[in-house]
C-alpha atoms as a PDB file:
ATOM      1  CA  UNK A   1     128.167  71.859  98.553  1.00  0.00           C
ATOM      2  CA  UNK A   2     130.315  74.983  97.705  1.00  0.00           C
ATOM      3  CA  UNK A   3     128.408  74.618  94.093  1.00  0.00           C
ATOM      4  CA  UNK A   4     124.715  74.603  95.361  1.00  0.00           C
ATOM      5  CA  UNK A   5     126.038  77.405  98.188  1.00  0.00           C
ATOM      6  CA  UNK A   6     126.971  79.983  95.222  1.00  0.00           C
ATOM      7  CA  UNK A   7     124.081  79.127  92.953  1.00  0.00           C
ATOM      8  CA  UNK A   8     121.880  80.045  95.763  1.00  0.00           C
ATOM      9  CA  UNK A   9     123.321  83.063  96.766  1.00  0.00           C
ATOM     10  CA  UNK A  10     123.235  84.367  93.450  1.00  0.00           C
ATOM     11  CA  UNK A  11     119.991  83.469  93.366  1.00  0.00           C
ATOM     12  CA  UNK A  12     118.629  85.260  96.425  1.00  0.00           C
ATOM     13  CA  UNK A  13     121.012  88.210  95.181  1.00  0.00           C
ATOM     14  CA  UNK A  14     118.943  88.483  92.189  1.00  0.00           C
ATOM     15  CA  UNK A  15     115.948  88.568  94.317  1.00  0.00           C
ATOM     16  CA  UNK A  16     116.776  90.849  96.604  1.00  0.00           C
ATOM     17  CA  UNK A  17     117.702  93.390  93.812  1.00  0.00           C
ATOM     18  CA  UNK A  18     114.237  92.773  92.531  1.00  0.00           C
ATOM     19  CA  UNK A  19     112.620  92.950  95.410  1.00  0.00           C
ATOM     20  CA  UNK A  20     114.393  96.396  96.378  1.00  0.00           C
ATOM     21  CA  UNK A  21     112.972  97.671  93.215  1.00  0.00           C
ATOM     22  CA  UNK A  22     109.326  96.542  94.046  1.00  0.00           C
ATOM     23  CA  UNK A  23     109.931  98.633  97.535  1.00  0.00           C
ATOM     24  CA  UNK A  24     111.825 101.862  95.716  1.00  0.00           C
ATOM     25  CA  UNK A  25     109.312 101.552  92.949  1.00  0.00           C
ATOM     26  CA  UNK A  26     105.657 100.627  94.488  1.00  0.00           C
ATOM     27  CA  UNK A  27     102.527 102.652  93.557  1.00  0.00           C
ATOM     28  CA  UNK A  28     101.939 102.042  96.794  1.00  0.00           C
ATOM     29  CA  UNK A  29     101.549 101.218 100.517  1.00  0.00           C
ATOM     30  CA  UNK A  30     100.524  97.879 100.375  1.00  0.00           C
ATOM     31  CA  UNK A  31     103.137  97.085  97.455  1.00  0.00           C
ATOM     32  CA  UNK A  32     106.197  98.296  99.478  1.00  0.00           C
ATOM     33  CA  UNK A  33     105.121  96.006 102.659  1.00  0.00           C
ATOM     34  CA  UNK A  34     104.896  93.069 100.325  1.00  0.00           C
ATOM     35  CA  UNK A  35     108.620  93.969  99.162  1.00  0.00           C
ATOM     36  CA  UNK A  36     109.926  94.951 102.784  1.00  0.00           C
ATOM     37  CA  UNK A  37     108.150  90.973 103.655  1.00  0.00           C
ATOM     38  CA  UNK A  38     109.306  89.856 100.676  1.00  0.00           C
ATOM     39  CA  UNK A  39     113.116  91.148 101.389  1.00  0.00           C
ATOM     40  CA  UNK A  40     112.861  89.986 104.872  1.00  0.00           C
ATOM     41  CA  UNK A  41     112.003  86.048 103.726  1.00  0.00           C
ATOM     42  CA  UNK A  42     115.299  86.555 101.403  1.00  0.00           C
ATOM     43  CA  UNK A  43     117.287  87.647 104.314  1.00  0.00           C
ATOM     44  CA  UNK A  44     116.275  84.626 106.194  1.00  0.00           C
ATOM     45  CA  UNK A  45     116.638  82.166 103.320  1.00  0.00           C
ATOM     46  CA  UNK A  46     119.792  83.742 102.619  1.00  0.00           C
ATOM     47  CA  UNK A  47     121.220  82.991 106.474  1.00  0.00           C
ATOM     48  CA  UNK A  48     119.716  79.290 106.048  1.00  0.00           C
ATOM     49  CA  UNK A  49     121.834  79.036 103.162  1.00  0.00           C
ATOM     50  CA  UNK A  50     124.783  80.401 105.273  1.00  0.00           C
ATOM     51  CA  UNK A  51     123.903  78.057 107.860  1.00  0.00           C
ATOM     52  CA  UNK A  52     123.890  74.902 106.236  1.00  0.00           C
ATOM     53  CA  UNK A  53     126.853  76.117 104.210  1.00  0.00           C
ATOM     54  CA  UNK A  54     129.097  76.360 107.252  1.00  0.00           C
ATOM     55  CA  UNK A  55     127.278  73.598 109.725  1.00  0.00           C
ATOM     56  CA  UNK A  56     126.642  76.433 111.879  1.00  0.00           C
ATOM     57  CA  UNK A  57     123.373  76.494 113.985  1.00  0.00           C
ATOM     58  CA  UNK A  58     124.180  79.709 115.883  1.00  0.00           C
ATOM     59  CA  UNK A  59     121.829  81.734 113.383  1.00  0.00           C
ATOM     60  CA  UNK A  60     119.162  79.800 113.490  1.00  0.00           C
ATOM     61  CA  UNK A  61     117.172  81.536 116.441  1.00  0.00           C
ATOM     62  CA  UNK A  62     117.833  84.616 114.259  1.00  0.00           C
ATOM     63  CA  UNK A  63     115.890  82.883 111.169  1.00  0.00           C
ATOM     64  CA  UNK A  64     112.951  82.617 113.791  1.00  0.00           C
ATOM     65  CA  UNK A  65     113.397  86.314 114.879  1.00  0.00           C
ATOM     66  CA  UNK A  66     112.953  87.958 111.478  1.00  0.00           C
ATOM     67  CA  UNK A  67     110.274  85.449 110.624  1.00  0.00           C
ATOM     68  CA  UNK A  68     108.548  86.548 113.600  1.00  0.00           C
ATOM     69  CA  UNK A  69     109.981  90.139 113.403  1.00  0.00           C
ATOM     70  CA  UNK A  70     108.452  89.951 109.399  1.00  0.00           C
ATOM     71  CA  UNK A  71     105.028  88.628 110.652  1.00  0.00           C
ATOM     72  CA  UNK A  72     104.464  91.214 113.103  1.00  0.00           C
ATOM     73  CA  UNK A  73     105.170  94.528 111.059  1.00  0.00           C
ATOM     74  CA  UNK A  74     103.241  93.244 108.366  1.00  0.00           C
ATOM     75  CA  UNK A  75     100.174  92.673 110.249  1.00  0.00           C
ATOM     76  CA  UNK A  76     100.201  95.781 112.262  1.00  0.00           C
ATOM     77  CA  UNK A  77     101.345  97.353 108.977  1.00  0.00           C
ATOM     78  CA  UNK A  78      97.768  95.921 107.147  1.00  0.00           C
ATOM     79  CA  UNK A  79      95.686  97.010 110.580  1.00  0.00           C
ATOM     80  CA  UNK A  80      96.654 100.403 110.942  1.00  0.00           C
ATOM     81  CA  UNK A  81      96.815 101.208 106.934  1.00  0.00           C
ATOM     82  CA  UNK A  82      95.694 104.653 105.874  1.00  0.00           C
ATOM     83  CA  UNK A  83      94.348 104.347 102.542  1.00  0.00           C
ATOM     84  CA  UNK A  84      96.891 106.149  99.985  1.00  0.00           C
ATOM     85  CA  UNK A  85      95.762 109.442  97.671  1.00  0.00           C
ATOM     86  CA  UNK A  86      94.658 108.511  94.382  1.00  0.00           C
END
């Protein structure tokens, strides 16, 4: 299990350095709240990972929070858009 553990989390590190370039780097709007999402689903993969790692259930209401959390700002994010300056 320690195997799969470490394969994964170097796997959602490699992500979420991706990802934080797609946010730093984005043309625009739209592309940075797909990489803030985007970041947000690694997060929560990454404490799944954690919590079958260490049989610890604890952080699972905190998976649903940032799913929820994640959900939330990007729809208000899409409704309230101002279109960018080409």
């Amino acid at each position: 299990m320690t195997v799969v553990a470490i394969v994964a989390a170097a796997l959602l590190g490699g992500a979420a350095l991706l990802t934080s370039y797609r946010i730093l780097a984005g043309p625009d709007t739209l592309d940075r709240v797909v990489g803030i999402d985007s970041l947000v689903a690694v997060a929560a993969a990454g404490l799944a990972v954690w919590a079958a790692y260490s049989d610890d259930t604890m952080v699972l209401p905190a998976i649903v929070v940032l799913a929820l959390v994640s959900f939330l700002g990007s729809a208000a994010v899409t409704r309230f858009r101002v279109r960018d300056d080409r």
